[in-house]
Protein backbone atom coordinates (compact mmCIF):
# COMPACT_ATOMS: atom_id res chain seq x y z
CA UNK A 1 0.00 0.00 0.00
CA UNK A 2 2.93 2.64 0.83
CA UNK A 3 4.72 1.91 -2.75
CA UNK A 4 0.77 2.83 -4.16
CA UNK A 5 0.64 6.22 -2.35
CA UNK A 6 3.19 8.43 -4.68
CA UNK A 7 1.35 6.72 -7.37
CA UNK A 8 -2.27 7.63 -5.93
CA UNK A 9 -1.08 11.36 -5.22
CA UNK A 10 0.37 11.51 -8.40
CA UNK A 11 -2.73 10.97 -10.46
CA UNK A 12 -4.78 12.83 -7.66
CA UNK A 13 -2.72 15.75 -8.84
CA UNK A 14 -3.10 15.43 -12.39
CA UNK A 15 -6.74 15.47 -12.84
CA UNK A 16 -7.90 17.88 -14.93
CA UNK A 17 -10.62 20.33 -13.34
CA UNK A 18 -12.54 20.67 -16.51
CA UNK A 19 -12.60 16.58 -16.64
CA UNK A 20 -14.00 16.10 -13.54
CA UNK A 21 -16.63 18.86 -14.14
CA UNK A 22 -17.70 17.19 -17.47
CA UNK A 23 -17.66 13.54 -15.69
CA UNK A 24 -20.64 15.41 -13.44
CA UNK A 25 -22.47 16.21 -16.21
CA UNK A 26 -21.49 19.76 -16.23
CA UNK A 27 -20.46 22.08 -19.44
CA UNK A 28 -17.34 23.34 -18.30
CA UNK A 29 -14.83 24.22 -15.41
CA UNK A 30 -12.82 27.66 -16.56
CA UNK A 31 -10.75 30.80 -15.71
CA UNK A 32 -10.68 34.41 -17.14
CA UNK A 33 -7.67 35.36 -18.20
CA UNK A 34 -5.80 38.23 -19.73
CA UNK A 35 -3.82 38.04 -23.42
CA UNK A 36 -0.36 39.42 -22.23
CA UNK A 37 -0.66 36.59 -19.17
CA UNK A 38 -1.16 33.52 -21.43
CA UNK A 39 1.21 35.37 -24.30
CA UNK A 40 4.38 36.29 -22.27
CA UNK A 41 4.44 33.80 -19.67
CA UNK A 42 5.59 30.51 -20.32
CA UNK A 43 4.86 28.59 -16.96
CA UNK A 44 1.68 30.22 -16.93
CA UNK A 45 0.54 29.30 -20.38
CA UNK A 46 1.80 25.48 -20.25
CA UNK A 47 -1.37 25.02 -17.57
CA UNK A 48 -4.27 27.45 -19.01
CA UNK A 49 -3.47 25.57 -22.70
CA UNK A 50 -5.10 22.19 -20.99
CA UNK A 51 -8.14 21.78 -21.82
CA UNK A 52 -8.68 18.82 -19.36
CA UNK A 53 -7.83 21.40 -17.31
CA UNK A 54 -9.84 24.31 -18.21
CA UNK A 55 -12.67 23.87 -20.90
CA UNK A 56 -13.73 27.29 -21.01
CA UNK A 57 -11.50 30.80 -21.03
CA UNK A 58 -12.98 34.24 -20.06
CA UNK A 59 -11.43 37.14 -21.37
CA UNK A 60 -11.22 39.34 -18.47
CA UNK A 61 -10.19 42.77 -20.31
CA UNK A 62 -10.07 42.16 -24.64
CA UNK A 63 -13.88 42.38 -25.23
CA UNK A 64 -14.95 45.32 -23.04
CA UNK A 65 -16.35 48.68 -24.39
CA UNK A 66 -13.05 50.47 -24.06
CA UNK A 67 -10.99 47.60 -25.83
CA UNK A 68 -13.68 47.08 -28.40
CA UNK A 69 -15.32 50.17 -29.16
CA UNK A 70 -12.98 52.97 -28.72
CA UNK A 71 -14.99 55.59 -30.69
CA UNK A 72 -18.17 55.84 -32.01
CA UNK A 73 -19.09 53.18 -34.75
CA UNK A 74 -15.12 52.08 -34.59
CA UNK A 75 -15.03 48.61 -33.37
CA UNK A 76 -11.13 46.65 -33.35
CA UNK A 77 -11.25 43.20 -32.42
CA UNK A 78 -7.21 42.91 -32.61
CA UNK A 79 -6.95 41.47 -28.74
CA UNK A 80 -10.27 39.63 -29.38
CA UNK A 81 -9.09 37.86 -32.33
CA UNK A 82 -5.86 36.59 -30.30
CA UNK A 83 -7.88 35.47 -27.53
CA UNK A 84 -10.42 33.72 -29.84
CA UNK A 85 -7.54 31.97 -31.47
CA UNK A 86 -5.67 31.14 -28.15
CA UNK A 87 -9.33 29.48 -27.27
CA UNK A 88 -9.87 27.78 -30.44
CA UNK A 89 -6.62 26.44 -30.94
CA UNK A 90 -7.00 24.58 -27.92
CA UNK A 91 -10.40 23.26 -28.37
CA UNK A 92 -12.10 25.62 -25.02
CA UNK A 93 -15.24 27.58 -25.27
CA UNK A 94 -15.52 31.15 -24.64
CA UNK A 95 -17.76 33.52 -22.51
CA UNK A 96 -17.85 36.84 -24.20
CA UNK A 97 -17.41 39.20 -21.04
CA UNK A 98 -19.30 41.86 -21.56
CA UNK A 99 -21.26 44.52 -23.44
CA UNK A 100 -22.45 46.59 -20.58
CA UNK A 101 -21.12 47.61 -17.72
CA UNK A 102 -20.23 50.83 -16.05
CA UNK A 103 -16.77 50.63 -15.49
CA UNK A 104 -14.14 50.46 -18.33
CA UNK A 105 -15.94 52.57 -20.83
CA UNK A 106 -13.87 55.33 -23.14
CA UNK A 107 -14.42 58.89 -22.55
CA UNK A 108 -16.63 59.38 -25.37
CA UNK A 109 -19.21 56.95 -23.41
CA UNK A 110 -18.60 57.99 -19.86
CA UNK A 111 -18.40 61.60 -20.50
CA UNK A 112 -21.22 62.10 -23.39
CA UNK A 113 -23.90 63.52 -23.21
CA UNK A 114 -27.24 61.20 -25.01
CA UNK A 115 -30.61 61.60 -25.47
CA UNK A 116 -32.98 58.66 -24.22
CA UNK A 117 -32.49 57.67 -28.18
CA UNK A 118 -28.51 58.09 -28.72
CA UNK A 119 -27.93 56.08 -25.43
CA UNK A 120 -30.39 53.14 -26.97
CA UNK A 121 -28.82 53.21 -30.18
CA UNK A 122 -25.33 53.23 -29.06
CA UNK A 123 -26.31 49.82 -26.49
CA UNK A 124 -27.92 48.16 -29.67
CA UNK A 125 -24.82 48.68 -31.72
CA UNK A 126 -22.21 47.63 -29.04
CA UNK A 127 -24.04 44.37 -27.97
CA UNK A 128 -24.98 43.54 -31.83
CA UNK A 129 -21.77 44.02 -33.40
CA UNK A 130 -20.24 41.79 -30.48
CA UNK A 131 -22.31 39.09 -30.98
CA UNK A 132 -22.21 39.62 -34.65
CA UNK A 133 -18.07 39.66 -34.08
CA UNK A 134 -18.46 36.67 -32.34
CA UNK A 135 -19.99 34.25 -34.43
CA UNK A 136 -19.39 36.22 -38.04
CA UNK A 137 -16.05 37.69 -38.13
CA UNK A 138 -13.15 35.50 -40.19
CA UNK A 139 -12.35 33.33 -37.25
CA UNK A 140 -15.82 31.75 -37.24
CA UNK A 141 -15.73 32.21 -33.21
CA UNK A 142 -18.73 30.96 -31.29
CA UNK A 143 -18.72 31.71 -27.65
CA UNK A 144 -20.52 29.55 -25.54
CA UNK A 145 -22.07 33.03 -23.76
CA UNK A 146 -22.46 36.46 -23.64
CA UNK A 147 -22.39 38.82 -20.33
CA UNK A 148 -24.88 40.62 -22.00
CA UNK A 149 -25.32 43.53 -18.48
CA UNK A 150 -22.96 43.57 -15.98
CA UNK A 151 -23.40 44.28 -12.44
CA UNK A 152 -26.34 46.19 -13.30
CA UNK A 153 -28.13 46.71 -9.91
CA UNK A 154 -26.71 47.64 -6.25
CA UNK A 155 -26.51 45.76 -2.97
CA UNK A 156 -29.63 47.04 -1.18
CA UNK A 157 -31.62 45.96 -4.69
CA UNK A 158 -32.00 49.23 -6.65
CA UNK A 159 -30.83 50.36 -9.83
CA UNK A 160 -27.03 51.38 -10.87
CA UNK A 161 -26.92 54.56 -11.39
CA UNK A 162 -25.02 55.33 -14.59
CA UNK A 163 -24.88 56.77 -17.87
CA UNK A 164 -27.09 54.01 -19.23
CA UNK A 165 -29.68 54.01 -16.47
CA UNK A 166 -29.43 57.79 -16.04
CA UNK A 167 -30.56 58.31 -19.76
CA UNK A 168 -32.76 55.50 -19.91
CA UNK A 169 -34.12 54.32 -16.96
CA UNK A 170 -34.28 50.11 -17.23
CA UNK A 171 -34.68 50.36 -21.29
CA UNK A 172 -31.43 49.98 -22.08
CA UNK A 173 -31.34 46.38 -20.19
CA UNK A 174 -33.76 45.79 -22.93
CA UNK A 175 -32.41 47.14 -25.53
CA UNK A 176 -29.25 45.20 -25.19
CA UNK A 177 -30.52 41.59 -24.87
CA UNK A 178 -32.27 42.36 -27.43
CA UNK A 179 -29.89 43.64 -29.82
CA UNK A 180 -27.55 40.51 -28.71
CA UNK A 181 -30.41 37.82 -29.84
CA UNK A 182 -30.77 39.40 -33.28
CA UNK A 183 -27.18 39.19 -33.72
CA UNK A 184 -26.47 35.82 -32.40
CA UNK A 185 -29.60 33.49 -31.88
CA UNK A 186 -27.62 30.81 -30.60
CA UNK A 187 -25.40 32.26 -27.64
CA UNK A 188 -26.81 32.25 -24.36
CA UNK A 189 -27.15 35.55 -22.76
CA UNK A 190 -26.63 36.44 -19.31
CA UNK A 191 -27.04 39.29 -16.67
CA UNK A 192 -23.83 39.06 -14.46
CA UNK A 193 -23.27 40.01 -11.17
CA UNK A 194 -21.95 39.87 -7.40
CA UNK A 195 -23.00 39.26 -4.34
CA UNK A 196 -25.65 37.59 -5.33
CA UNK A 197 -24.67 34.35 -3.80
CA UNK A 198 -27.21 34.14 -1.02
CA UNK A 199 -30.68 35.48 -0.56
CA UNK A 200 -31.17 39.91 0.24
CA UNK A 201 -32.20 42.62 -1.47
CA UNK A 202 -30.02 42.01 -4.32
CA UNK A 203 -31.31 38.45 -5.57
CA UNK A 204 -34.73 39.76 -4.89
CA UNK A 205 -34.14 43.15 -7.46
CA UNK A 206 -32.89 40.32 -9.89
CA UNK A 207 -35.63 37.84 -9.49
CA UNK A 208 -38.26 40.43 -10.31
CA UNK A 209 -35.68 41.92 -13.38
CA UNK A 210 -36.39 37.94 -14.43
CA UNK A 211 -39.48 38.11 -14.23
CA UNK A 212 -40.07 41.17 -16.00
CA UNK A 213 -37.99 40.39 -19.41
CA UNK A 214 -39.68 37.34 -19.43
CA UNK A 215 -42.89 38.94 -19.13
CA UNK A 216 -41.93 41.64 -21.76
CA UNK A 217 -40.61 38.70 -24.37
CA UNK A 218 -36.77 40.12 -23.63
CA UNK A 219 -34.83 36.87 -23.85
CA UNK A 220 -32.35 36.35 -21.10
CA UNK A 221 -31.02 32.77 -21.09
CA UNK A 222 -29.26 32.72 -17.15
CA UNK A 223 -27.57 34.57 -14.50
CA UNK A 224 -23.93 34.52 -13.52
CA UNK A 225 -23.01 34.38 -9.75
CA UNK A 226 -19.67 35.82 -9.66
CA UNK A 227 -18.58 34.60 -5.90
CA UNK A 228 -15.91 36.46 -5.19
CA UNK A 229 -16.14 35.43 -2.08
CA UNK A 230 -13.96 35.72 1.72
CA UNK A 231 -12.46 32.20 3.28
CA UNK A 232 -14.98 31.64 6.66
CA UNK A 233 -17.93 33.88 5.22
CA UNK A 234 -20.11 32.09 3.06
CA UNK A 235 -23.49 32.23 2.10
CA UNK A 236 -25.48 29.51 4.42
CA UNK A 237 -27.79 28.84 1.67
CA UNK A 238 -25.72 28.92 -1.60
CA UNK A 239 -27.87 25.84 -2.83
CA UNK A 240 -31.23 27.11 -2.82
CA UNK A 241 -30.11 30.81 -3.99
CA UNK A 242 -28.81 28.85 -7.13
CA UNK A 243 -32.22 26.73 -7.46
CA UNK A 244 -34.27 29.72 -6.59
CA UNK A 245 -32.71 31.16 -9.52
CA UNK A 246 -33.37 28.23 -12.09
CA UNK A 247 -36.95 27.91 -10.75
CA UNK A 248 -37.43 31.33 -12.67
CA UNK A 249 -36.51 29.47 -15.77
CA UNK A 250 -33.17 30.69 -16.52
CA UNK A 251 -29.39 28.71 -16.00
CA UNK A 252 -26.67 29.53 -13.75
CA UNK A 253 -23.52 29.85 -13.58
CA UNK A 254 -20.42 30.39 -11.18
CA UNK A 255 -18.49 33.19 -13.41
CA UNK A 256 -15.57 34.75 -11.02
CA UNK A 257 -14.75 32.37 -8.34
CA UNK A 258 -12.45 32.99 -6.34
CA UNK A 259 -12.14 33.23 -2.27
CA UNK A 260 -9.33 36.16 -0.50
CA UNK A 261 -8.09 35.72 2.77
CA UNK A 262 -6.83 38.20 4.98
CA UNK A 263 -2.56 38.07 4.63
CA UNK A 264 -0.63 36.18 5.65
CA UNK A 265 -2.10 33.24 4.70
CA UNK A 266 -1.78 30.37 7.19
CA UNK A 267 -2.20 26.61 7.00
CA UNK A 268 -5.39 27.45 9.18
CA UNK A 269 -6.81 29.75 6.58
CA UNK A 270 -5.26 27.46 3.42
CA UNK A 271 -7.97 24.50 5.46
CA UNK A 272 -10.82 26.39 5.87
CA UNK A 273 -10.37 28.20 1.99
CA UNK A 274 -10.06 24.42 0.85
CA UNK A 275 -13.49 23.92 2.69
CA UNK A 276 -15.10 26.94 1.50
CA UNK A 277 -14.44 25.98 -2.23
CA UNK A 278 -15.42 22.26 -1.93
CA UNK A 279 -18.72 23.86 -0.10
CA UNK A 280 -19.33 26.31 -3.76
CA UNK A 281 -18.45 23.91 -5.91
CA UNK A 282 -20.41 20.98 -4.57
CA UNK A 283 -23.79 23.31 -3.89
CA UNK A 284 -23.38 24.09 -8.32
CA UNK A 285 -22.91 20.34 -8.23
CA UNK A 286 -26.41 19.70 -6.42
CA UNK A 287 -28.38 22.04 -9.06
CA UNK A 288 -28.71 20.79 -12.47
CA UNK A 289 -29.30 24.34 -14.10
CA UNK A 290 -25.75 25.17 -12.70
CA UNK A 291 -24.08 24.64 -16.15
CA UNK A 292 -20.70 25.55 -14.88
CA UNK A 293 -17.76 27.29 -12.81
CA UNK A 294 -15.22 29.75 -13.92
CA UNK A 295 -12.42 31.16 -11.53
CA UNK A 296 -11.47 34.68 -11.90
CA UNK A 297 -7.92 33.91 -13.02
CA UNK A 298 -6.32 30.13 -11.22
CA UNK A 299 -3.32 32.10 -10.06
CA UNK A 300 -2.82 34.19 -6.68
CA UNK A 301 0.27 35.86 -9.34
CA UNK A 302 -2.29 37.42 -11.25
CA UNK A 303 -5.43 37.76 -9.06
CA UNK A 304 -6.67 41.27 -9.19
CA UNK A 305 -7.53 40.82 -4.81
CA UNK A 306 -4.38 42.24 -3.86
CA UNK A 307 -4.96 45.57 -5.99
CA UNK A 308 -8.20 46.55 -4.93
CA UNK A 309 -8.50 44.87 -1.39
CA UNK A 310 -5.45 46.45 1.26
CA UNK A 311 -3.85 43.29 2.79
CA UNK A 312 -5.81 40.75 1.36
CA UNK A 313 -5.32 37.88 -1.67
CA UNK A 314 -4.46 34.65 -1.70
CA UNK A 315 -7.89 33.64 -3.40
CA UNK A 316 -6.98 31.72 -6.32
CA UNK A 317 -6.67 27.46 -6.23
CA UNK A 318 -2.92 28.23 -7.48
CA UNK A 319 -0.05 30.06 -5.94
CA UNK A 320 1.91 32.98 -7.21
CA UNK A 321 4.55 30.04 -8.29
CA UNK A 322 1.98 28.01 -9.58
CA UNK A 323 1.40 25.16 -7.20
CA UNK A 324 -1.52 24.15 -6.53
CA UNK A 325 -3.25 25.42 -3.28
CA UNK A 326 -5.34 22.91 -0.93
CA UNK A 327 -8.17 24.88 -2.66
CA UNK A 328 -7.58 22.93 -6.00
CA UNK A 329 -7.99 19.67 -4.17
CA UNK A 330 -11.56 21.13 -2.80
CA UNK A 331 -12.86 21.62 -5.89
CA UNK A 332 -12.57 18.43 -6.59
CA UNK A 333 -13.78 17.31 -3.74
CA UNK A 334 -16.57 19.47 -4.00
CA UNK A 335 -17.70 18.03 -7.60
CA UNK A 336 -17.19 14.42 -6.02
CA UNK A 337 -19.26 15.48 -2.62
């Protein structure tokens, strides 16, 4: 039995994420990622490349409005194209991420001034020539799904105020599923957002924006639950808040996993972060219309905690050198829970 042991932890290690998500009848297990990470660092690229590994890629940055739309009517798809042929060339599925969101707009966006009409017609045109992009352009690209609004409504369940909402009230929610469906009848089109893991005012704002696209014919195909999450404070109820979604008739999906610790990390906090992700993973597991999870980049050496929360990181299931964390190990556990 000892001689079996390096053998067992050896093939314990090498299981592919993505596999094991597939083997439990979900679509994918994936990561975002950015172009100059999987284009300039060796190491780095040598894992996200797998595709046992990682079925599905996010581009965190290439698709959004700045990137993509940089003035009016002048879309370039130069960092799009190289992410869609990183993707393809290793057989993973993409999630287009996103057409609108408030953040990481150019100047001519943020700073204009619209009518009602202008703001509508400029949402239509983003989100249509996209999707068009994304299934059209010479690459043939298909992604698997669209953030179509992003992080659209705040924590105590109202609106986001914005340039969009400001100009057009709830239309332009509308107005941009719309305008992705024409373009691309196929992709599945999401609303996107955090905190929205367990029950509040939050879920509540987004059951009844379910509920009221459906009821106006506005097709919106599922929700992603981005979990960024803190090790030791977890929703109590992530299960039902991810069936209580799907009961409204649209899919889930995990879509920025990851969970920060307060630094330094200690073995203590490496257990309970281990527990925490075998405790998400398994409750997508238990729901059927959770189609799949996506960590918001595998490695703490590019996690984007560190920059926007003062002395905490450490959320990814990798470390900055690219060893696998006792998280990776409960995500596995989770799917097999």
């Amino acid at each position: 039995m000892m001689k079996l042991l390096p053998v067992l932890l050896a093939l314990v290690v090498s299981v592919g994420l993505n596999a094991v998500a597939k083997q439990h009848r979900k679509l994918y297990f994936g990561t975002a990622t950015n172009n100059e990470e999987f284009t300039n660092d060796t190491a780095y690229l040598n894992v996200i490349k797998d595709s046992r590994m990682f079925g599905q890629l996010t581009a965190a940055n290439s698709m959004k409005w700045e990137n993509t739309e940089p003035s009016p009517g002048q879309f370039t798809f130069a960092d799009a194209d190289q992410f869609v042929r990183f993707a393809q060339r290793n057989g993973q599925i993409l999630r287009g991420h996103n057409c609108v969101w408030h953040q990481q707009l150019p100047d001519w966006v943020l700073d204009g001034t619209f009518t009602e009409s202008e703001i509508l017609a400029a949402v239509e045109r983003h989100c249509g020539t996209l999707l068009e992009y994304s299934i059209n352009d010479a690459l043939n690209a298909s992604e698997d799904s669209w953030d179509v609004v992003n992080e659209v409504i705040n924590d105590d369940g109202t609106f986001r105020q914005d340039v969009f909402f400001n100009t057009s009230g709830t239309k332009y929610i509308a107005a941009a599923f719309r305008a992705a469906r024409a373009a691309d009848p196929h992709a599945k089109l999401y609303a996107n957002d955090f905190n929205i893991e367990g029950p509040g005012p939050k879920v509540t704002a987004y059951h009844n924006l379910i509920k009221t696209l459906k009821k106006e014919g506005v097709p919106i195909d599922g929700i992603g639950i981005q979990a960024h999450l803190i090790v030791g404070q977890l929703p109590s109820n992530i299960t039902e808040n991810l069936e209580s979604f799907t009961k409204l008739g649209v899919e889930v999906a995990l879509t920025e996993l990851d969970i920060r610790m307060t630094l330094p990390s200690t073995p203590q906090l490496l257990a309970q972060q281990k527990k925490d992700y075998e405790t998400v993973i398994s409750a997508c597991n238990a729901v059927k219309g959770c189609v799949g999870v996506t960590v918001w980049d595998f490695t703490d050496k590019y996690s984007w905690v560190p920059g926007t929360f003062t002395g905490e990181g450490d959320a990814c299931p990798w470390d900055d050198n690219l060893q696998k964390k006792p998280a990776f190990f409960g995500i596995i556990d989770g799917f097999n829970a």
